[in-house]
C-alpha atoms as a PDB file:
ATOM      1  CA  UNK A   1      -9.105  42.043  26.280  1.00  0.00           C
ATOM      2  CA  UNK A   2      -9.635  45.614  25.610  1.00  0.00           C
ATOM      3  CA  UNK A   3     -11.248  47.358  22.703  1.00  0.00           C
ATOM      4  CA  UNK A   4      -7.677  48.956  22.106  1.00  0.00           C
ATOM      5  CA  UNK A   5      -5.757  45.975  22.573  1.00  0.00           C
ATOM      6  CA  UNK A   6      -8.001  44.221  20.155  1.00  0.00           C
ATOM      7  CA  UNK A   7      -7.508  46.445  17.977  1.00  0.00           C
ATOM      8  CA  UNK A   8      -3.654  46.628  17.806  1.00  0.00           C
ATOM      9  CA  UNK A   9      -3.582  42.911  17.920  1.00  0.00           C
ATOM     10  CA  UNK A  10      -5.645  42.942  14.834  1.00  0.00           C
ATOM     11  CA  UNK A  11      -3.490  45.920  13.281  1.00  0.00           C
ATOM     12  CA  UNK A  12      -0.982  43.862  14.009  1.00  0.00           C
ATOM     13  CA  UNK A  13      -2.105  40.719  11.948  1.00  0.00           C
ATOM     14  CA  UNK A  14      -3.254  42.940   8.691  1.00  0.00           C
ATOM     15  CA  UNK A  15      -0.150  44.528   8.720  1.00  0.00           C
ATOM     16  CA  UNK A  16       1.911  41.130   9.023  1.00  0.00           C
ATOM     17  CA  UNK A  17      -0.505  40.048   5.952  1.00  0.00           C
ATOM     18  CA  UNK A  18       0.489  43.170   4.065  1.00  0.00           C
ATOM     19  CA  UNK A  19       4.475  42.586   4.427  1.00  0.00           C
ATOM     20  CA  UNK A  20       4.394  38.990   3.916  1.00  0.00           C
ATOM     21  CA  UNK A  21       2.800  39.489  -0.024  1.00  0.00           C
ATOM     22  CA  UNK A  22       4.695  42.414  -0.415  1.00  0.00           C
ATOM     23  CA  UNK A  23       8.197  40.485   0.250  1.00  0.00           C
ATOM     24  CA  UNK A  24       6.424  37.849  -2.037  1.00  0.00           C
ATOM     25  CA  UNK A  25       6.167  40.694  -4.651  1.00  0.00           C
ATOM     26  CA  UNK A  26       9.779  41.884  -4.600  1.00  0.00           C
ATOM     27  CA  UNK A  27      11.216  38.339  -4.331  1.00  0.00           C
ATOM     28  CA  UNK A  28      12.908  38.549  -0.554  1.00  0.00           C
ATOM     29  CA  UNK A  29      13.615  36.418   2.001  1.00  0.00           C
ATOM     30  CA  UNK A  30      12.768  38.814   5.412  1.00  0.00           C
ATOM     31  CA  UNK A  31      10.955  41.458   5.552  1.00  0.00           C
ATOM     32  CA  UNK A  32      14.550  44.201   5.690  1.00  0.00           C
ATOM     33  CA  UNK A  33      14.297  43.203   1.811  1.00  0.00           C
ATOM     34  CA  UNK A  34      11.600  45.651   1.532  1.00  0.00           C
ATOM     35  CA  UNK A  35      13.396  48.867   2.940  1.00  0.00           C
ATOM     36  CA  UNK A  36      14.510  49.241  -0.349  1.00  0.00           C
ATOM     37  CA  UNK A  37      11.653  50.240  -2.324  1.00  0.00           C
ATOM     38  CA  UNK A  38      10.497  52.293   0.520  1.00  0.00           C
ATOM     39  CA  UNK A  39      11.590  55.883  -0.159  1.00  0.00           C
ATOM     40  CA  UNK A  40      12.414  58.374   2.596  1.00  0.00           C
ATOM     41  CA  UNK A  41      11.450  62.415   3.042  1.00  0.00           C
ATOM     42  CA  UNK A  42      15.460  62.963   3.457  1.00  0.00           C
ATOM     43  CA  UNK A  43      16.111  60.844   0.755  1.00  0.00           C
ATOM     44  CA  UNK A  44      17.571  57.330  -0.223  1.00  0.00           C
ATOM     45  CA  UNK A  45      15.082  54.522   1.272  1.00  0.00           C
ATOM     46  CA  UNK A  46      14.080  53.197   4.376  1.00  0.00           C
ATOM     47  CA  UNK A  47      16.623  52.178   7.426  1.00  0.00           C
ATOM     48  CA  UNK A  48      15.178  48.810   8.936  1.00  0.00           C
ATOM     49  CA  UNK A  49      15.384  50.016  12.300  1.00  0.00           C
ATOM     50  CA  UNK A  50      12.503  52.454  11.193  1.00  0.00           C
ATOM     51  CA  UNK A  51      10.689  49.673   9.624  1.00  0.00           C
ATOM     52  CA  UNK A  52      10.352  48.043  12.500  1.00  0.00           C
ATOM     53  CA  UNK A  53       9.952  50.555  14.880  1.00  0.00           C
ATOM     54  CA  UNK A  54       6.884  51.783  12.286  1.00  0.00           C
ATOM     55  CA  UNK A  55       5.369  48.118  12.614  1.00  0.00           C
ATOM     56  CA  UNK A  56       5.400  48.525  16.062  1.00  0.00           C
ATOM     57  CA  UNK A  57       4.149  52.236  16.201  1.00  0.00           C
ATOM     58  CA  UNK A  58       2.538  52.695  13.239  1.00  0.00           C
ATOM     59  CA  UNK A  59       1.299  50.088  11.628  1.00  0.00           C
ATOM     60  CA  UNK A  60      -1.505  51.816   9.561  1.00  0.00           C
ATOM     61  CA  UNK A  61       1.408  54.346   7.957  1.00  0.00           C
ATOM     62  CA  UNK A  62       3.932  51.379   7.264  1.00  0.00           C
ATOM     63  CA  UNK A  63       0.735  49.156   5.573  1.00  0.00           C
ATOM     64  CA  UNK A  64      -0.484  52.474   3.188  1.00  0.00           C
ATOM     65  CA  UNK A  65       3.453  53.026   2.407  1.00  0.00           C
ATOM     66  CA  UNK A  66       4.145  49.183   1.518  1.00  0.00           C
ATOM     67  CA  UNK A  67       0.691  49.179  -0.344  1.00  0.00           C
ATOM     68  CA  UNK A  68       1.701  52.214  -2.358  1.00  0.00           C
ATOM     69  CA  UNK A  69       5.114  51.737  -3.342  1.00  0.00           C
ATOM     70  CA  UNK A  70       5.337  47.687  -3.702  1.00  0.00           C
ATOM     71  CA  UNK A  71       1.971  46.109  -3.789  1.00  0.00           C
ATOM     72  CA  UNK A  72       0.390  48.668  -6.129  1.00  0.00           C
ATOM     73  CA  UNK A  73       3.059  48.874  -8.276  1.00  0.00           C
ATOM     74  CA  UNK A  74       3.392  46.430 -11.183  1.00  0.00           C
ATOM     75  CA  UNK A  75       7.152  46.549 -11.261  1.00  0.00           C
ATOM     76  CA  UNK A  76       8.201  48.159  -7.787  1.00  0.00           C
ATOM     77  CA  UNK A  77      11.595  50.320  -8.054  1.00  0.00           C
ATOM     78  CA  UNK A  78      14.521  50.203  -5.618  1.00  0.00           C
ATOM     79  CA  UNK A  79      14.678  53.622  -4.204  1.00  0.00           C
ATOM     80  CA  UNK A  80      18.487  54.972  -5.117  1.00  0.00           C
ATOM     81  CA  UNK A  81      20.763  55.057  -1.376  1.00  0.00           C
ATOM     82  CA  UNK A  82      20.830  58.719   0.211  1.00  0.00           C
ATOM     83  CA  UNK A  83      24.259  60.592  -0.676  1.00  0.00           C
ATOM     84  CA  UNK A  84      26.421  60.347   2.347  1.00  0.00           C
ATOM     85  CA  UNK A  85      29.543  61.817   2.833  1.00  0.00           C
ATOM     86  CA  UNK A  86      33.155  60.444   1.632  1.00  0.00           C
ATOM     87  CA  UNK A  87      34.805  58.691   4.208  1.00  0.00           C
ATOM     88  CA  UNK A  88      38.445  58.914   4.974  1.00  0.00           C
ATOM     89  CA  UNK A  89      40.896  61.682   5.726  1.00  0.00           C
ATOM     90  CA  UNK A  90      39.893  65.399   4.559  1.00  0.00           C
ATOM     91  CA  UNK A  91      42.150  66.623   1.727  1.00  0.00           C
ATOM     92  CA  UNK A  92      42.867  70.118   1.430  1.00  0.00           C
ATOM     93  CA  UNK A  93      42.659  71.020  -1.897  1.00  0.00           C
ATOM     94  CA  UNK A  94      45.045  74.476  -1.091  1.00  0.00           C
ATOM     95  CA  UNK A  95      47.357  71.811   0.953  1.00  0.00           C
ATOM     96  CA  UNK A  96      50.439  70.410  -0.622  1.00  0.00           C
ATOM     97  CA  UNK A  97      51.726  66.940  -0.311  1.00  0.00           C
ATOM     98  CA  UNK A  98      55.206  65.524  -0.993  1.00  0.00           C
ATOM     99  CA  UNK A  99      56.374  62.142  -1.391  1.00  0.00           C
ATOM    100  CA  UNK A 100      59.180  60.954   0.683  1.00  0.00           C
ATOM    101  CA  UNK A 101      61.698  61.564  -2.193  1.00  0.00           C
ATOM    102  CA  UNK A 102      60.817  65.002  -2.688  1.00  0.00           C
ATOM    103  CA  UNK A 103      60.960  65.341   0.871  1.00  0.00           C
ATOM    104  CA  UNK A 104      64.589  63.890   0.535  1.00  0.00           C
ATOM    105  CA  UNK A 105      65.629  66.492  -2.330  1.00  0.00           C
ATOM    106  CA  UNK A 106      64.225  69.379  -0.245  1.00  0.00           C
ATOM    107  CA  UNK A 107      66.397  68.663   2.658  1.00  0.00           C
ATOM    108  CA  UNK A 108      69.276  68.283   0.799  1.00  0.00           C
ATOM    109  CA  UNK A 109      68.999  71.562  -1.187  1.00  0.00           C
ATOM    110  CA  UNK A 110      68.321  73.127   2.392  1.00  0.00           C
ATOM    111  CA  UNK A 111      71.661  71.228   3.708  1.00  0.00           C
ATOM    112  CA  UNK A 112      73.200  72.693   0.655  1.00  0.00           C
ATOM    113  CA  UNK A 113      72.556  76.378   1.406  1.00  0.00           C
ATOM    114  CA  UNK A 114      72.911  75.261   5.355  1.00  0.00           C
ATOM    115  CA  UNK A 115      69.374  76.229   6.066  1.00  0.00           C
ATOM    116  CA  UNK A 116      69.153  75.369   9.923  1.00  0.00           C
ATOM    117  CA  UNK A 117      65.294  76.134  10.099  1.00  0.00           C
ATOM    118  CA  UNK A 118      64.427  74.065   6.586  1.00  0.00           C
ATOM    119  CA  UNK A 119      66.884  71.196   7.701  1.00  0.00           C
ATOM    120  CA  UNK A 120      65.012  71.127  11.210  1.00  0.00           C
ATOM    121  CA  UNK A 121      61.600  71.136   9.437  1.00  0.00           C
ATOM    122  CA  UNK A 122      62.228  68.851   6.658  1.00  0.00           C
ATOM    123  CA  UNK A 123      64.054  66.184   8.781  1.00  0.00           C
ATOM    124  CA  UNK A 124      62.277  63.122   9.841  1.00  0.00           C
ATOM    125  CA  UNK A 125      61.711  64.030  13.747  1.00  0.00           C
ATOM    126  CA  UNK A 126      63.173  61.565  15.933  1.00  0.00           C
ATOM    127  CA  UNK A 127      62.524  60.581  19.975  1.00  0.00           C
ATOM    128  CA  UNK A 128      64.559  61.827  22.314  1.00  0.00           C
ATOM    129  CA  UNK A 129      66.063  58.607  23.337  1.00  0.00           C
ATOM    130  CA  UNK A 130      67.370  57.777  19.782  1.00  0.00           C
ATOM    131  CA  UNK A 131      68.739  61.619  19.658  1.00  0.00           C
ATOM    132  CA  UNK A 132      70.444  61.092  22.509  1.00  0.00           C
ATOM    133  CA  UNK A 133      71.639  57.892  21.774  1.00  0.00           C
ATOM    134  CA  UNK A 134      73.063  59.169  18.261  1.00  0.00           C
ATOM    135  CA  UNK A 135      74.875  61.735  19.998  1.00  0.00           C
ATOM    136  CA  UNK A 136      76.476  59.645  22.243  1.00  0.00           C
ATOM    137  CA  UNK A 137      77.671  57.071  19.385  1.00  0.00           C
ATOM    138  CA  UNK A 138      79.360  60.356  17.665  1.00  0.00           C
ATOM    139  CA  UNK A 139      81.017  61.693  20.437  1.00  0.00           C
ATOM    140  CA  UNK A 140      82.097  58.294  21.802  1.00  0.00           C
ATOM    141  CA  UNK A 141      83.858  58.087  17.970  1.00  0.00           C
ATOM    142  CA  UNK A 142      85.397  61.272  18.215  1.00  0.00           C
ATOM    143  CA  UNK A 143      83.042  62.986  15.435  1.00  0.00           C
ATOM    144  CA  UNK A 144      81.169  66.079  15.681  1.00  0.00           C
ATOM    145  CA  UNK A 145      78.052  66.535  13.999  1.00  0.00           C
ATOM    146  CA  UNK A 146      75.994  69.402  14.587  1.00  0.00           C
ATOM    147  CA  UNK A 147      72.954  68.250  12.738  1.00  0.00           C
ATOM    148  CA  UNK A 148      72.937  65.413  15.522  1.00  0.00           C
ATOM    149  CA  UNK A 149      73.117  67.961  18.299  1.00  0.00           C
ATOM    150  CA  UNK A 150      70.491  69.898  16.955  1.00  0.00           C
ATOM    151  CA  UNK A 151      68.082  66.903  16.761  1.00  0.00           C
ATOM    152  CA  UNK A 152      69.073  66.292  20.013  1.00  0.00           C
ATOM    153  CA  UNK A 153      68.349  69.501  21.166  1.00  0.00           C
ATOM    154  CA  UNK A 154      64.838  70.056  19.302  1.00  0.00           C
ATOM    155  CA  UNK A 155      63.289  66.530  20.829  1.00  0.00           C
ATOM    156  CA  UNK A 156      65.203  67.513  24.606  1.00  0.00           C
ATOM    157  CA  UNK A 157      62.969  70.730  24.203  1.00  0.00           C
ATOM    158  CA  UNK A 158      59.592  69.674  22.925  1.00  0.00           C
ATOM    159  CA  UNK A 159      60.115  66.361  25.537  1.00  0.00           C
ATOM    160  CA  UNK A 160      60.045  69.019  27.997  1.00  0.00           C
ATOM    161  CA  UNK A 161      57.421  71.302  26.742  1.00  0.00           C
ATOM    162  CA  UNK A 162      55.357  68.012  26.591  1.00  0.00           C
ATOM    163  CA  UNK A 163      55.906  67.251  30.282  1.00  0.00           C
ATOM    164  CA  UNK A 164      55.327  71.077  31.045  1.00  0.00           C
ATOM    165  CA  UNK A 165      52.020  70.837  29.796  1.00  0.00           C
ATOM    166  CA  UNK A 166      51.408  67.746  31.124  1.00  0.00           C
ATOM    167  CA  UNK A 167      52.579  68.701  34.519  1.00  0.00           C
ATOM    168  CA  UNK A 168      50.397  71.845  34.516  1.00  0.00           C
ATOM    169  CA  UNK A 169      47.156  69.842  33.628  1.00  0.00           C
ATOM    170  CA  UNK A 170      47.650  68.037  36.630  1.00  0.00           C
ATOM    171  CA  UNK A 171      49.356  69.987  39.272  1.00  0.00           C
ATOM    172  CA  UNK A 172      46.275  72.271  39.368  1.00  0.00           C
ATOM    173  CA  UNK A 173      48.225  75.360  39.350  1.00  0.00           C
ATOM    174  CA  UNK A 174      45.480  77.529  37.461  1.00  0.00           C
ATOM    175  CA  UNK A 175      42.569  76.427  40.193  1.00  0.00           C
ATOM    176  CA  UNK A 176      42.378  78.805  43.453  1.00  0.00           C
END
């Protein structure tokens, strides 16, 4: 064996020394436990992929770090978790939301003053097959509604302006 490998090997064994009384010290069960009191540069404490990748790599660094912060110490502290950013959808504070009965009460003030552009923004949007199959059921009883044919008419039109832009991905008519 090499003077190098020796020496790892035995870097190795001190530093396998130094975790095992340190996770005696902060009363854990694997050496992950001790991440905790490690504190970070960026902040919050140690990630126990870098723990291990530090035993691995840098053994002397990860012994002097667990010697200072948890052997040393006479009560070691849990190092408070770095800040990280809210999960979940991204209000907009400027943004305004509505429940669904306000949304109800708007459409029927804009169906009051026969507001075509308000009713077709406020109504629920439907697919075109249910449009179409609305329409049909009216007409079939002899009644004419022209909120149906306009709901009919806005999903017949952005149907097609979905398959126009689907059919222009693919046909390849911008390459030359």
């Amino acid at each position: 064996m090499s003077e190098k490998e020796n020496q790892k090997a035995k870097s190795l064994v001190d530093i396998e020394d130094v975790i095992t009384s340190a996770i005696e010290k902060v009363g854990g069960d694997k050496e992950n436990d001790l991440c905790k009191y490690l504190p970070m540069s960026s902040g919050g404490y140690m990630h126990h992929f870098t723990l291990r990748k530090m035993k691995l790599k840098q053994p002397f660094e990860l012994g002097s770090l667990i010697k200072q912060f948890i052997i040393e110490k006479d009560a070691p502290n849990a190092v408070a978790p770095k800040q990280r950013a809210a999960r979940g959808s991204k209000k907009r504070k400027d943004q305004m939301t509505f429940t669904r009965i306000q949304l109800e009460r708007l459409l029927n003030i804009a169906k009051q003053t026969n507001d075509k552009e308000m009713i077709s923004l406020l109504s629920p949007k439907t697919s075109l097959a249910t449009a179409k199959r609305n329409l049909i059921t009216s007409v079939r009883q002899g009644i004419v509604d022209e909120e149906l044919w306009f709901a009919y008419k806005e999903s017949a039109e952005s149907y097609q302006f979905i398959q126009g832009t689907a059919n222009q991905q693919f046909t390849g008519s911008d390459i030359e």
